[in-house]
C-alpha atoms as a PDB file:
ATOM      1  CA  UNK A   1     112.775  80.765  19.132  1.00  0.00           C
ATOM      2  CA  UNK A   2     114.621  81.044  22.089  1.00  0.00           C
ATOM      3  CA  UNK A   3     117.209  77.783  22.646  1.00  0.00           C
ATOM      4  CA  UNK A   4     115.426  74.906  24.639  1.00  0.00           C
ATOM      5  CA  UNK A   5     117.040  75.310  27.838  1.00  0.00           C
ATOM      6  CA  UNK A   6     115.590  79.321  28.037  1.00  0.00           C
ATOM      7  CA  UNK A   7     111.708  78.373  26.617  1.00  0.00           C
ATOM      8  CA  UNK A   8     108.760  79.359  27.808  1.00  0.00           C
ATOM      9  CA  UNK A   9     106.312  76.445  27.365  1.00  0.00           C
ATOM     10  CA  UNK A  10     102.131  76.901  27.776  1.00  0.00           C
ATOM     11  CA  UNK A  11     101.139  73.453  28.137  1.00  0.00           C
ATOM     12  CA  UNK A  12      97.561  73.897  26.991  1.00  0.00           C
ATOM     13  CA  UNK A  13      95.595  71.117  29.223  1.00  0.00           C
ATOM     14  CA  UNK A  14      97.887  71.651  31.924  1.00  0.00           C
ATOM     15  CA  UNK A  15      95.044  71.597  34.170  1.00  0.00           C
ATOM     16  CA  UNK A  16      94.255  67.731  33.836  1.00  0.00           C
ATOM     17  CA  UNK A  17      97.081  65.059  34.679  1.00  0.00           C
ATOM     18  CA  UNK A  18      99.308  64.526  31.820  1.00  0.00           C
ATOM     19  CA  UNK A  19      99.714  67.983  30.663  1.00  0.00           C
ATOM     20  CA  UNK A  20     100.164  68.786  34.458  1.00  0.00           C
ATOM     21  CA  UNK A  21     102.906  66.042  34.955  1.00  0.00           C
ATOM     22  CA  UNK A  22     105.030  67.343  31.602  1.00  0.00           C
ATOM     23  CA  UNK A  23     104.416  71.123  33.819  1.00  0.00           C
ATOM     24  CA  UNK A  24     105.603  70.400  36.786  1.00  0.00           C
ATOM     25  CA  UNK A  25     108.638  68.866  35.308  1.00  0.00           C
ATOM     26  CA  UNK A  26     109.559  71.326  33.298  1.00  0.00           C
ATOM     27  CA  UNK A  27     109.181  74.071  35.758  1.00  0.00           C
ATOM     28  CA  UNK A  28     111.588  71.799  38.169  1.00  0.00           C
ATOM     29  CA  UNK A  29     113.957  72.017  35.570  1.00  0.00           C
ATOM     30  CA  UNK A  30     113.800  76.034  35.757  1.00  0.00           C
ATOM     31  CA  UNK A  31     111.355  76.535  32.946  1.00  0.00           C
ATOM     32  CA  UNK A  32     108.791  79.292  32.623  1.00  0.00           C
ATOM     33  CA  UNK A  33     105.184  77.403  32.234  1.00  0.00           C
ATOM     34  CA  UNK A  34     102.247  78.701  31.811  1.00  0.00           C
ATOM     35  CA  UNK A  35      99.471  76.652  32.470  1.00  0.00           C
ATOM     36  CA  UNK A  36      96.601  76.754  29.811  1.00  0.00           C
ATOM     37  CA  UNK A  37      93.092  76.016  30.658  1.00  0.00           C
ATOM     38  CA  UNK A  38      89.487  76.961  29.007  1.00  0.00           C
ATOM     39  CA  UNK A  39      89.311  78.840  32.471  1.00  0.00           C
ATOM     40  CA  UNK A  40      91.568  81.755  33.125  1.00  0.00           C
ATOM     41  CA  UNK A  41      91.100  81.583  36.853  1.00  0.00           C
ATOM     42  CA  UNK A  42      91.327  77.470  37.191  1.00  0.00           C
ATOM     43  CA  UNK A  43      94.961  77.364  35.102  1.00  0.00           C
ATOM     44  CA  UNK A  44      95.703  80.314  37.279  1.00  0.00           C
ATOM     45  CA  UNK A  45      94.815  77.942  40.622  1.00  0.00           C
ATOM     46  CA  UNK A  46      96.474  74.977  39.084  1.00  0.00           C
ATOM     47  CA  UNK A  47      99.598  77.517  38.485  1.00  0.00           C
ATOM     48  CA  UNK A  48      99.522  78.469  42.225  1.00  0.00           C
ATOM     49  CA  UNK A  49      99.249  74.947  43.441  1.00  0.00           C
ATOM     50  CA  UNK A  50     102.503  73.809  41.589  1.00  0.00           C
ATOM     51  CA  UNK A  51     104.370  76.844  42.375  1.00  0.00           C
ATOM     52  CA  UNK A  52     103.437  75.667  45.850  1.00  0.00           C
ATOM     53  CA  UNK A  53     104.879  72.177  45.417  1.00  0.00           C
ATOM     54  CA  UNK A  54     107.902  73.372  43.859  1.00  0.00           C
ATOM     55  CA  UNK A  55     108.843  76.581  46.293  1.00  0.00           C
ATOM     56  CA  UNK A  56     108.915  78.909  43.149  1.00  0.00           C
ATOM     57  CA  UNK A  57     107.054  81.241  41.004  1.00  0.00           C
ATOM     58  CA  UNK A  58     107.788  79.615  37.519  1.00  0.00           C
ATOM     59  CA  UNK A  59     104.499  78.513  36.918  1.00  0.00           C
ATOM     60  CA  UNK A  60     101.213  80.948  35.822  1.00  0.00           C
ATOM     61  CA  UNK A  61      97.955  80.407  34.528  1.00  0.00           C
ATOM     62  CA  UNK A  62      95.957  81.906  31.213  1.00  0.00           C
ATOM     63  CA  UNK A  63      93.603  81.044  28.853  1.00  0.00           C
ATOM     64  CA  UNK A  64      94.442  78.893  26.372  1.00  0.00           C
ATOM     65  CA  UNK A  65      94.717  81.676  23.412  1.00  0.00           C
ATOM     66  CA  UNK A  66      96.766  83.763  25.805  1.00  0.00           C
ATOM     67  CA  UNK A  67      98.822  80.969  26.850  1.00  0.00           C
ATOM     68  CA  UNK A  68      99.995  80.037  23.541  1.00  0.00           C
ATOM     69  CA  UNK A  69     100.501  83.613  22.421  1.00  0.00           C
ATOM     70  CA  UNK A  70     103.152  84.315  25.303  1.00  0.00           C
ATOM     71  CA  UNK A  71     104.852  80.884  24.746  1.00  0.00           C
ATOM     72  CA  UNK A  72     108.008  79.613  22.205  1.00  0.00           C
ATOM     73  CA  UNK A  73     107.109  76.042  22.597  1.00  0.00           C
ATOM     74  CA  UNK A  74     103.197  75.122  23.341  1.00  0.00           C
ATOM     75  CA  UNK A  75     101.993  71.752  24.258  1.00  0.00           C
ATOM     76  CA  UNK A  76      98.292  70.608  23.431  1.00  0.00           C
ATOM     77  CA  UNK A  77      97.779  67.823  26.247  1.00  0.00           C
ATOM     78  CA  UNK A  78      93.750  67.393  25.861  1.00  0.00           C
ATOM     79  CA  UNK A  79      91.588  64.967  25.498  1.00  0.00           C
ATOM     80  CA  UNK A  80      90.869  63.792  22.119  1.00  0.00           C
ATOM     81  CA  UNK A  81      87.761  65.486  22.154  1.00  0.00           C
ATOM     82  CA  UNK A  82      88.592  69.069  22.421  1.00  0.00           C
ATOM     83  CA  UNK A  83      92.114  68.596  20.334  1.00  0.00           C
ATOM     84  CA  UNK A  84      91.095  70.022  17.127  1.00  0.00           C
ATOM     85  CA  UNK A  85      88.744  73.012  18.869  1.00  0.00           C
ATOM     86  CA  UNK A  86      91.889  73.656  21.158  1.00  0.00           C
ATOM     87  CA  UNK A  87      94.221  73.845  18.409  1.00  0.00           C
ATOM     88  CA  UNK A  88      92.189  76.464  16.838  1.00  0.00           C
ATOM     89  CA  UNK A  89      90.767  78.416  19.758  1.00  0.00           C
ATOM     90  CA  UNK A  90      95.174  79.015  19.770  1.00  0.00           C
ATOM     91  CA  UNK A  91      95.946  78.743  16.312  1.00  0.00           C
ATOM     92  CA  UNK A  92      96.568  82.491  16.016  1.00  0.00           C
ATOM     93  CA  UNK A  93      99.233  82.047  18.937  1.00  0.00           C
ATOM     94  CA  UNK A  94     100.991  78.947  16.902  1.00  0.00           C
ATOM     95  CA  UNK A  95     102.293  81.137  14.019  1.00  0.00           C
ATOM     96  CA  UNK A  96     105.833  80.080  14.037  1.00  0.00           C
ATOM     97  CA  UNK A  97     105.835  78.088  16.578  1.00  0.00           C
ATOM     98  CA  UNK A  98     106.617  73.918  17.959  1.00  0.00           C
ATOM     99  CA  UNK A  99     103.121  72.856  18.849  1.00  0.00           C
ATOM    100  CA  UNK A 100     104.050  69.554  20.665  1.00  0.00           C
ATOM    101  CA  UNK A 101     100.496  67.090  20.499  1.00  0.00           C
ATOM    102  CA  UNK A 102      99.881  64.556  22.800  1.00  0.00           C
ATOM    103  CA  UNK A 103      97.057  63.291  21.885  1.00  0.00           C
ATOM    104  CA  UNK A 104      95.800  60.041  22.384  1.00  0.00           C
ATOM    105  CA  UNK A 105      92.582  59.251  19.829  1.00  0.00           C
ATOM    106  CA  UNK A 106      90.808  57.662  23.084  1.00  0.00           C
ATOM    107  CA  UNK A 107      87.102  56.818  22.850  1.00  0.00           C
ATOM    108  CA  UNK A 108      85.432  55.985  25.875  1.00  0.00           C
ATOM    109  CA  UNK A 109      84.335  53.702  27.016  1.00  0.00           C
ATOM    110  CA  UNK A 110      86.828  51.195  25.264  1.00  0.00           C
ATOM    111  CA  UNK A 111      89.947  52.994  25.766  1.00  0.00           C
ATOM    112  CA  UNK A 112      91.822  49.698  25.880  1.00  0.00           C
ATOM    113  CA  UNK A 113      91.081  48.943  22.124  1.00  0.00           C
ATOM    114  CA  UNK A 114      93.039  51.172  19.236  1.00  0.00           C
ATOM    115  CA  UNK A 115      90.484  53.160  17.622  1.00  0.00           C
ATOM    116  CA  UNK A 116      92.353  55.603  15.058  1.00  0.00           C
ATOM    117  CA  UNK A 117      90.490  58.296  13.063  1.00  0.00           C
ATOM    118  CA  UNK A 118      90.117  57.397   9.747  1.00  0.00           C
ATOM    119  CA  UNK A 119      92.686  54.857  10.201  1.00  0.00           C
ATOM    120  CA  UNK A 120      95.483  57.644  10.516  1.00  0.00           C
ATOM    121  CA  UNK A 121      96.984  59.736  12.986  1.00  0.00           C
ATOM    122  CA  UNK A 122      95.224  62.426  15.221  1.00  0.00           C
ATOM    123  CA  UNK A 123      97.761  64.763  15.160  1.00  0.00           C
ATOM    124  CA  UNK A 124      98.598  64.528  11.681  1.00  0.00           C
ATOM    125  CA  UNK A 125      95.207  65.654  11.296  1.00  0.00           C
ATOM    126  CA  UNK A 126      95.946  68.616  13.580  1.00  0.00           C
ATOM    127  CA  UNK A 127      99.173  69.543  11.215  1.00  0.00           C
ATOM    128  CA  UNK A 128      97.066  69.707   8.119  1.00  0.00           C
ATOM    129  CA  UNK A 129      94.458  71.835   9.694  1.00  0.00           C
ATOM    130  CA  UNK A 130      97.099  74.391  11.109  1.00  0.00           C
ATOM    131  CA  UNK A 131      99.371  74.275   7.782  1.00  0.00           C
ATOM    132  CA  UNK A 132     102.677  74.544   7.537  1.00  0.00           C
ATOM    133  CA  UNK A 133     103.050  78.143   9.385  1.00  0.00           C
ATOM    134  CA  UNK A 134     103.111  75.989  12.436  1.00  0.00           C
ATOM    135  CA  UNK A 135     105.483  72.724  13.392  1.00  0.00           C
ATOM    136  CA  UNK A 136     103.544  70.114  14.662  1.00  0.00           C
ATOM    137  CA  UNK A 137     105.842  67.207  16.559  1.00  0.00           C
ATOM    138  CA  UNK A 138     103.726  64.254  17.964  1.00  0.00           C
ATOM    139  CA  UNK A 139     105.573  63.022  21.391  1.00  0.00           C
ATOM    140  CA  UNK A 140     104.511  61.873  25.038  1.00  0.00           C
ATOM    141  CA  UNK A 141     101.449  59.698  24.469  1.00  0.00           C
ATOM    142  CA  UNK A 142     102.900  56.327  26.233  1.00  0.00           C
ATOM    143  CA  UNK A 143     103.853  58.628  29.149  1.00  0.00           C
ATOM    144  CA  UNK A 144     101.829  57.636  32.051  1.00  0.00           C
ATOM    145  CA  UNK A 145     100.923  61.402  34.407  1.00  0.00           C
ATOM    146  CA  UNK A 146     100.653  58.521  37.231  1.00  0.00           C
ATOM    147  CA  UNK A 147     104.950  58.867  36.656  1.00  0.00           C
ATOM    148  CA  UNK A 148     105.207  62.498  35.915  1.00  0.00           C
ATOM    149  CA  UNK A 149     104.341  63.897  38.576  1.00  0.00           C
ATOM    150  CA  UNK A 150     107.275  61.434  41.084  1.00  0.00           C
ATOM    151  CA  UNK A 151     110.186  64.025  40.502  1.00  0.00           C
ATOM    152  CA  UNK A 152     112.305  62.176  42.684  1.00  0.00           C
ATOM    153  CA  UNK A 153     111.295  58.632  40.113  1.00  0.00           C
ATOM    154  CA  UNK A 154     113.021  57.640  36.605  1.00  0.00           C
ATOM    155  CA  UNK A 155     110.421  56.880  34.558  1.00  0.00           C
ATOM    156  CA  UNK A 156     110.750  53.550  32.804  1.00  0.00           C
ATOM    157  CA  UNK A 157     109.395  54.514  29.133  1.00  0.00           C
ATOM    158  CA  UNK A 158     110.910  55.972  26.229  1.00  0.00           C
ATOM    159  CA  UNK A 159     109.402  58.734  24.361  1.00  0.00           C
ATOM    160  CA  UNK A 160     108.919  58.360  20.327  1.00  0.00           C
ATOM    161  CA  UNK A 161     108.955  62.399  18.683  1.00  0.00           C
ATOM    162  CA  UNK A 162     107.576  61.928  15.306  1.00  0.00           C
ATOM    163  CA  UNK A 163     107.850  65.404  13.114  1.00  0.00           C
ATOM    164  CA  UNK A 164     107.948  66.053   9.588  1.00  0.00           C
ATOM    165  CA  UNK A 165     110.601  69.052  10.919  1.00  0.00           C
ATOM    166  CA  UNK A 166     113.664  67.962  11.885  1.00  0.00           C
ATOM    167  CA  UNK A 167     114.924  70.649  13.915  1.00  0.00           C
ATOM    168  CA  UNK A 168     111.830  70.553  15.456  1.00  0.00           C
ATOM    169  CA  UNK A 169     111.786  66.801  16.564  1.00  0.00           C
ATOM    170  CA  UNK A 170     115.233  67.570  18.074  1.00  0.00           C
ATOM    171  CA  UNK A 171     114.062  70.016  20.123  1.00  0.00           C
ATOM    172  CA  UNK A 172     111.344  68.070  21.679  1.00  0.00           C
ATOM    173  CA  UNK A 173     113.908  65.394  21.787  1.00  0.00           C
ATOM    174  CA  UNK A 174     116.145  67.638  23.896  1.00  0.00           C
ATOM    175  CA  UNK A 175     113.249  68.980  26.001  1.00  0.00           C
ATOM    176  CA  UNK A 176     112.271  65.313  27.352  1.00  0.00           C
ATOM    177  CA  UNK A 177     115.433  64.037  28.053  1.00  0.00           C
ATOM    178  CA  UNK A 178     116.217  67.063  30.391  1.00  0.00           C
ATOM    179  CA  UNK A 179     113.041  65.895  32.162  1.00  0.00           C
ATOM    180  CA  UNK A 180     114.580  62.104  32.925  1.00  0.00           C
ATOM    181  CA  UNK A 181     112.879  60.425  29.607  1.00  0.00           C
ATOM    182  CA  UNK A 182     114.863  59.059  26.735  1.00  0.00           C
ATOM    183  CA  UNK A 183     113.549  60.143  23.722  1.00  0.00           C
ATOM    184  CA  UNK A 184     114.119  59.420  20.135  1.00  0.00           C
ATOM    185  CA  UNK A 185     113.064  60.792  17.213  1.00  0.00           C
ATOM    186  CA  UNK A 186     110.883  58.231  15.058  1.00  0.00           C
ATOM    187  CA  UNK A 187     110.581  59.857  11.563  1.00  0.00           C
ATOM    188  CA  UNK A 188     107.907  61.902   9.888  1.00  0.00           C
ATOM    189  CA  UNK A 189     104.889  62.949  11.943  1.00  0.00           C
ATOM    190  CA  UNK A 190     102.731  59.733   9.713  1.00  0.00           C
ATOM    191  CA  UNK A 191     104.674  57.493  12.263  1.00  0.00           C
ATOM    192  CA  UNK A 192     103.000  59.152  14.621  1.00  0.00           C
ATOM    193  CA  UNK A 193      99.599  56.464  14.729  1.00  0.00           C
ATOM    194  CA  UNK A 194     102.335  53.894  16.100  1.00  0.00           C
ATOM    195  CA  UNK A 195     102.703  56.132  19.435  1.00  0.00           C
ATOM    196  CA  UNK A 196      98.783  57.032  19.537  1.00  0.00           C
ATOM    197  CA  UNK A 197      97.623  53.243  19.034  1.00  0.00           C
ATOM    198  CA  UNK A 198     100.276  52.064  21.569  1.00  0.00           C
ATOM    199  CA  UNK A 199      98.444  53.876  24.588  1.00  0.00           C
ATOM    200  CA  UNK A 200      95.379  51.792  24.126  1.00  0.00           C
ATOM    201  CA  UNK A 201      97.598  48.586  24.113  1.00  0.00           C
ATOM    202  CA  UNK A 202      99.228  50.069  27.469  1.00  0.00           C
ATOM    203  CA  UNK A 203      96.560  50.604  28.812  1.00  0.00           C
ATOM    204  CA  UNK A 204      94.951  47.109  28.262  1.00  0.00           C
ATOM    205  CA  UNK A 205      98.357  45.751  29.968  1.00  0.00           C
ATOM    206  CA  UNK A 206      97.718  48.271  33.020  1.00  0.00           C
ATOM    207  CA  UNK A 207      94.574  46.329  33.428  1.00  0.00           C
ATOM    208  CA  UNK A 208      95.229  43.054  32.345  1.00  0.00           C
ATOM    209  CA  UNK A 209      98.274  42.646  35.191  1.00  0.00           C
ATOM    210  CA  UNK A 210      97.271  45.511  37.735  1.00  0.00           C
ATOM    211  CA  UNK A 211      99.901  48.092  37.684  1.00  0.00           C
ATOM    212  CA  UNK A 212      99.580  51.914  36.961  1.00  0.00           C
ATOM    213  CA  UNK A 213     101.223  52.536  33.976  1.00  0.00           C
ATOM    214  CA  UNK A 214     103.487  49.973  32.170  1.00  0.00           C
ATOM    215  CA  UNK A 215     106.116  51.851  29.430  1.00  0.00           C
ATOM    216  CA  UNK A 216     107.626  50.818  26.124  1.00  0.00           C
ATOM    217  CA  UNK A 217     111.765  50.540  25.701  1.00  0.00           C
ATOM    218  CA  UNK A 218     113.815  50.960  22.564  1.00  0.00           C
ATOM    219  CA  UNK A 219     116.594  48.980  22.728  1.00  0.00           C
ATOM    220  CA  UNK A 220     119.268  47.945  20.612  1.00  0.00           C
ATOM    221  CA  UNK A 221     120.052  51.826  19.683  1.00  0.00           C
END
């Protein structure tokens, strides 16, 4: 793979608001996205309209096999749903490659309470049905897209990257903290079902005391 700072990134998803928030960052930081989308022609729009917000031509639009195929690093920013059909609609694209998961394990309508699969991590599940040809590194889910998409804004949460890779986890590590988030690596991808079950707490706070999208800290480090 090509060092961080030259990837190409598909951010499969890219058409909703997360994966579109982590897109438009990166491609302000001089990346090469390619927005993934079930639709060709809607990641191609969603390309066009960032490219428009940013003044560049950075960002294009694919399919989501496509869009992982031309990619070094691919993100899988759906919802919880369509993660495991996603993941293998690409899977022949993955071979190799950093598949960074953001999935959240959300089921409507009580998105506020933690409702893990089984009791363990979604996207451990998503590393065990891909196998080991692909390196699967949890990261972003406490992110709130309502911050992502404020370029000129520091966003006030840290990022835990859980990965059973090393070299892997400090890659993602690198590639949010050159989009403004502080980002530490957590341990094995199993830690990841701390990061998935904290966005239903956040989101119970968002509620609870009316604000958009309250953010964990790690501090003492």
């Amino acid at each position: 793979m090509q060092n961080e700072a030259q990837a190409i990134i598909a951010v499969l998803g890219g058409t909703g608001k997360e994966g579109g928030g982590l897109a438009l960052r990166w491609a302000h930081k001089g990346h090469r996205v390619i927005i993934g989308g079930r639709s060709a022609e809607r990641a191609q729009e969603a390309a066009e309209a960032m490219n428009a917000t940013l003044g560049s031509t950075l960002v294009s639009g694919a399919a989501n096999p496509d869009a992982a195929a031309e990619a070094d690093v691919v993100v899988l920013a759906v919802p919880y749903a369509a993660q495991q059909s996603t993941a293998q609609e690409a899977a022949a694209g993955l071979a190799g490659k950093i598949l960074i998961d953001v999935t959240v394990p959300l089921v409507p309508p009580k998105v506020s309470r933690v409702q893990l699969p089984d009791g363990g991590s979604a996207v451990e599940a998503v590393q065990k049905m891909l196998g080991d040809g692909v390196r699967v590194v949890s990261a972003f889910q406490n992110i709130s897209a309502h911050h992502l998409t404020k370029l000129d804004e520091d966003v006030e949460c840290d990022v835990l990257v859980c990965a059973d890779d090393s070299e892997a986890a400090e890659t993602v590590v690198a590639l949010a903290q050159e989009i403004g988030l502080r980002a530490w690596n957590a341990g094995p991808l199993c830690n990841s079902v701390v990061a998935e079950g904290l966005t239903s707490v956040l989101i119970a706070l968002n509620r609870r005391y009316k604000v958009p999208g309250s953010g964990i800290r790690i501090t003492g480090v």
